[in-house]
Protein backbone atom coordinates (compact mmCIF):
# COMPACT_ATOMS: atom_id res chain seq x y z
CA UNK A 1 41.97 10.35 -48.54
CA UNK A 2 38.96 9.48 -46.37
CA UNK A 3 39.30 7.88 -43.28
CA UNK A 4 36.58 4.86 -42.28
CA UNK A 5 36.04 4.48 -38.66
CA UNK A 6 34.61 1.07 -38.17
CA UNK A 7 33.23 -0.14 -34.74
CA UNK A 8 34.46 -3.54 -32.91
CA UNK A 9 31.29 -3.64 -31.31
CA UNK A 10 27.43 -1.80 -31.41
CA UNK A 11 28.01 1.56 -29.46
CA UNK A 12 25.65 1.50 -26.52
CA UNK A 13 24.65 5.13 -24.97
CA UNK A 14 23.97 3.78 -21.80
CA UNK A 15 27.79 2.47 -21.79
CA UNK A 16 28.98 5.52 -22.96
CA UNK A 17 27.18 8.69 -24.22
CA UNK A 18 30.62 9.42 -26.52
CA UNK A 19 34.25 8.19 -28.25
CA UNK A 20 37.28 10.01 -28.53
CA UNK A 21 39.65 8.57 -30.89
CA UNK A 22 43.30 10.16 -32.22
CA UNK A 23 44.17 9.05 -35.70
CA UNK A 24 48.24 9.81 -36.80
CA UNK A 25 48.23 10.89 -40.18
CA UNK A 26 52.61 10.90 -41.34
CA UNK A 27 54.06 10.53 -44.43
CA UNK A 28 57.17 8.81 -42.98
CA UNK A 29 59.08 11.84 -41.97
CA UNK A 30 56.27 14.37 -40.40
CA UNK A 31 53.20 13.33 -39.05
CA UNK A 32 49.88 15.42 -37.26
CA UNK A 33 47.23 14.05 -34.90
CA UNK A 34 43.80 14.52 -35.57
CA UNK A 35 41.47 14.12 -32.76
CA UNK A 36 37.87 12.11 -33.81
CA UNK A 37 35.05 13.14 -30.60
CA UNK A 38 31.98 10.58 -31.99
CA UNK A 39 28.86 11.61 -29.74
CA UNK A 40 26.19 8.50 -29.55
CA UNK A 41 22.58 9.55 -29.59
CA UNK A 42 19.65 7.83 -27.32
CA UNK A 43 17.31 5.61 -28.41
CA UNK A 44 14.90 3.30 -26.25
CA UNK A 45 16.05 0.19 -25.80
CA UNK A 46 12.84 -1.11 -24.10
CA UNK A 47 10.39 -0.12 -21.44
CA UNK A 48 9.83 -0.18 -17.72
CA UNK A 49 9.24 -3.37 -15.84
CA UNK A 50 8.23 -4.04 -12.03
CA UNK A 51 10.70 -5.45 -9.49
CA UNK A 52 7.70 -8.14 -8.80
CA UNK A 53 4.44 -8.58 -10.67
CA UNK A 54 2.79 -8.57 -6.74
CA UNK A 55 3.33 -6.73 -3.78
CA UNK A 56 1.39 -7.21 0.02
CA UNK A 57 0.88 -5.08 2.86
CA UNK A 58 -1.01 -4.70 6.13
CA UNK A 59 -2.33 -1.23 7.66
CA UNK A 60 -4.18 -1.02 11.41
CA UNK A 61 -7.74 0.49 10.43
CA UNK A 62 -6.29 3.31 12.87
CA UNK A 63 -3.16 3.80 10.83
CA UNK A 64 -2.23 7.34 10.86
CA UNK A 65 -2.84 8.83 7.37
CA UNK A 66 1.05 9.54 5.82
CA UNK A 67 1.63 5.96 6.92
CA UNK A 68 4.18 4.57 4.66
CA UNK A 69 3.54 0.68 3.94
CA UNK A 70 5.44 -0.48 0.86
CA UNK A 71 7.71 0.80 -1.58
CA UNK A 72 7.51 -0.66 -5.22
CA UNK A 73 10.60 -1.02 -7.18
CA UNK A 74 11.07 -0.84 -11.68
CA UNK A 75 13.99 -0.94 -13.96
CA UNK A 76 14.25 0.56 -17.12
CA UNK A 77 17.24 -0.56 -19.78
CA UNK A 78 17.74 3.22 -20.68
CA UNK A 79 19.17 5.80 -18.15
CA UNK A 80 17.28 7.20 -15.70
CA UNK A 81 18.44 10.72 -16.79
CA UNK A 82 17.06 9.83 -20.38
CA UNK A 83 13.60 10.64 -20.81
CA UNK A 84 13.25 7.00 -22.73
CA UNK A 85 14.35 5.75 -18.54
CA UNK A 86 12.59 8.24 -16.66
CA UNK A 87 9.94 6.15 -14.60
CA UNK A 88 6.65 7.54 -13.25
CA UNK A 89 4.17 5.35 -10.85
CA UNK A 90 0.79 5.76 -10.44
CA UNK A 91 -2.41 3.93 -9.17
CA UNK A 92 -4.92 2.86 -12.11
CA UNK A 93 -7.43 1.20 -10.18
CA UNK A 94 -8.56 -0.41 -7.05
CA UNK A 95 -8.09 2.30 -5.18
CA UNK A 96 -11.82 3.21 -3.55
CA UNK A 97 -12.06 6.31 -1.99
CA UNK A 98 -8.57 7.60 -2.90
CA UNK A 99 -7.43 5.85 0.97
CA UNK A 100 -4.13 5.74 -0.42
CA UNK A 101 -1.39 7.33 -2.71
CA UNK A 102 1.45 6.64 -4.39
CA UNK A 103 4.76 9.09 -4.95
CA UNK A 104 5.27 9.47 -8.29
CA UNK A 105 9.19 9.09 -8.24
CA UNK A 106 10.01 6.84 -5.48
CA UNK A 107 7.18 4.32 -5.81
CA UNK A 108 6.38 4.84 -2.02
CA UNK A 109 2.69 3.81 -1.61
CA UNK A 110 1.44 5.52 1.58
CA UNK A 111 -2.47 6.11 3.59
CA UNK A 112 -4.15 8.98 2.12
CA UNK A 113 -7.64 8.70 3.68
CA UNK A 114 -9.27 6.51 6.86
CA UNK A 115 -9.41 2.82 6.91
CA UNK A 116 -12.35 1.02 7.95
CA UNK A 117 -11.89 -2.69 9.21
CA UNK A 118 -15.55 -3.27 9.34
CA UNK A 119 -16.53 -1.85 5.69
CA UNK A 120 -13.22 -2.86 4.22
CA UNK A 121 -11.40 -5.61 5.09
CA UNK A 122 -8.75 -5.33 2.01
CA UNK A 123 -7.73 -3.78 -1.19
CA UNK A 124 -6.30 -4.60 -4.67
CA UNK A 125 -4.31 -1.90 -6.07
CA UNK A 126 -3.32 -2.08 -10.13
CA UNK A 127 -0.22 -0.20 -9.81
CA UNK A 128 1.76 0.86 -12.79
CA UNK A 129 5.03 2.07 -14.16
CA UNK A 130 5.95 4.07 -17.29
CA UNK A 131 8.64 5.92 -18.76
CA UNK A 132 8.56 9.98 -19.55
CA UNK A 133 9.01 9.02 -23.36
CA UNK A 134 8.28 6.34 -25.32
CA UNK A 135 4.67 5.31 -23.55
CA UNK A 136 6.32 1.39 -22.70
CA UNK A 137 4.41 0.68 -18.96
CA UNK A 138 4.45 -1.92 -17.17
CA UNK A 139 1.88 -3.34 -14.10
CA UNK A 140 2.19 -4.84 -11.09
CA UNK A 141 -0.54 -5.15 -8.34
CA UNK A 142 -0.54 -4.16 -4.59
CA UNK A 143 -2.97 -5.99 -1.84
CA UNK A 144 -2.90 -4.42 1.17
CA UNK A 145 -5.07 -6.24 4.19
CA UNK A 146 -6.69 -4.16 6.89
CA UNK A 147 -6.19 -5.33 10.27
CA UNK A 148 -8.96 -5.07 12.68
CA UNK A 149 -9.01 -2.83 16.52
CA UNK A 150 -10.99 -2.53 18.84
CA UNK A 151 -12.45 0.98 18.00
CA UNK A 152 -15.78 0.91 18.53
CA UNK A 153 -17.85 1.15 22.08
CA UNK A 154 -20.48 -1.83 23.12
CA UNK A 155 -24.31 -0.85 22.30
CA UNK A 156 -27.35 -2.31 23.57
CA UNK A 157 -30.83 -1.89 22.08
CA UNK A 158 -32.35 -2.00 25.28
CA UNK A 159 -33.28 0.23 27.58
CA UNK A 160 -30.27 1.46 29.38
CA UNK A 161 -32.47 2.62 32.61
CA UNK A 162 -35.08 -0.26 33.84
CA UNK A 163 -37.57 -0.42 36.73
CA UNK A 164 -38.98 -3.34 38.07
CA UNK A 165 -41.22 -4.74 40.87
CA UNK A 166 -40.67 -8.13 42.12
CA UNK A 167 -42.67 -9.88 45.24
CA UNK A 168 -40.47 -10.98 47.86
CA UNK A 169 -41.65 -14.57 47.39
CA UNK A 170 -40.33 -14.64 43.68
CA UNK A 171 -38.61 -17.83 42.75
CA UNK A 172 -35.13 -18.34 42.06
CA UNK A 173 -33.97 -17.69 38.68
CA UNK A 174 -36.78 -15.61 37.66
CA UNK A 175 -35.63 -13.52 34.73
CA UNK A 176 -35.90 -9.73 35.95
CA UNK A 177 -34.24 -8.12 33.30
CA UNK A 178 -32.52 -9.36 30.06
CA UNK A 179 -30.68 -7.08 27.84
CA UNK A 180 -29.48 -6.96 23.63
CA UNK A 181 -25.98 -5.69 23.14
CA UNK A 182 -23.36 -5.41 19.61
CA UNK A 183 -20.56 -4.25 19.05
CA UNK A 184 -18.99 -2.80 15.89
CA UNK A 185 -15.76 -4.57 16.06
CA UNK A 186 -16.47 -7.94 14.59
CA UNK A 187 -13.83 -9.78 15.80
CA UNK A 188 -14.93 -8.27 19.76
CA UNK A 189 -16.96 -10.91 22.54
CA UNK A 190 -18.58 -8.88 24.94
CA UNK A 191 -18.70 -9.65 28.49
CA UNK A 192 -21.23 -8.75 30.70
CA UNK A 193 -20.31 -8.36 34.40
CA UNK A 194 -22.78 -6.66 37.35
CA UNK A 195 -20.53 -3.49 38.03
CA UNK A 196 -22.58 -2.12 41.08
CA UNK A 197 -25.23 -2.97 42.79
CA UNK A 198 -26.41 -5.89 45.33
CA UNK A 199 -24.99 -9.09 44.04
CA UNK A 200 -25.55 -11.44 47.35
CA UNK A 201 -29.68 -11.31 45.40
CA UNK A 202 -29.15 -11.18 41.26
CA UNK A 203 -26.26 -12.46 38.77
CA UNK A 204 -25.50 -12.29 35.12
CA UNK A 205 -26.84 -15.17 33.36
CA UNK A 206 -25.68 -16.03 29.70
CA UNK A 207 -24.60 -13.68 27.06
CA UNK A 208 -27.34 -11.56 26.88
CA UNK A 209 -27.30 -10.26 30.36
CA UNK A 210 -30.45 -11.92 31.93
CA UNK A 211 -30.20 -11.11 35.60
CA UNK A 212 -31.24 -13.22 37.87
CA UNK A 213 -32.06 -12.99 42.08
CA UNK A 214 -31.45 -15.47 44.65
């Protein structure tokens, strides 16, 4: 006699990797057990797909480089101990100069290099997701936006050291000196100030440091 196992429902290996069963065999008077172990094999039900199609961040131009800003998130419908649910992450593009770097496993995208507010003012990553086995991936993409700080120093391109001769009968507001300063830091408005010197005879003038005597 053969005995035809029939399932209620479609077995599911991610439910349950295996069935045990006992089946009474008895001829009215004696009876034996046999015990049925059915073992359900893996198949990919599907591939990887991202927690959100987009992810933002923001990183300080000085941001240390280890500097964790986001972590990215994927399910998978298999197991993650299946190699059809085993999810690797990676960067595909956007990422100029290798400034930053994803972990593999986790999804943690972290600086890898030095930012530069005033060359780079943000990024578009193409991140992506895919399983050990199967090849099923899945994208998402990461803009990160560089803040700016002051990091630069004031330069002038004028001579820092002048010399000048003035008659004591000059007029007020003559222009004695008047000087050309930047600064790196776009977002910075420089201020100029006499530090030292006689101030009851000249003054700052304007943004481009005229000085003036009295």
């Amino acid at each position: 006699m053969k005995i035809l196992f029939l399932y209620s429902a479609p077995p599911d290996y991610e439910a349950a990797t295996s069935h045990t069963v006992e089946v009474t065999v008895s001829d009215g008077t004696f009876s034996i057990v046999v015990h049925v172990n059915v073992q359900i094999t893996d198949v990919n039900d599907g591939g990887p797909t991202f927690a959100s199609a987009t992810y933002t961040a923001t990183a300080a131009e000085n941001a240390a480089v280890g500097t964790s800003l986001v972590t990215v998130a994927a399910t998978d419908p298999d197991l993650s101990t299946s190699t059809y649910g085993k999810l690797t992450f990676s960067i595909t593009a956007g990422n100029t100069g290798n400034v930053f770097v994803i972990d593999p496993n986790t999804g943690k995208v972290s600086i890898a290099g030095v930012l530069n507010y005033e060359t780079t003012t943000s990024y578009t990553l193409t991140l992506q997701v895919s399983e050990q086995t199967g090849g099923n991936t899945d994208t998402a993409s990461l803009t990160i936006t560089v803040t700016d700080v002051n990091d630069n120093t004031p330069s002038c391109t004028s001579a820092m050291t002048f010399s000048y001769t003035m008659a004591e009968t000059g007029t007020v507001s003559d222009v004695i000196y008047s000087m050309t300063c930047t600064d790196a830091d776009v977002s910075d408005t420089l201020t100029y100030t006499l530090s030292s010197g006689s101030s009851t005879y000249f003054q700052i003038s304007g943004t481009d440091l005229t000085v003036m005597y009295k």
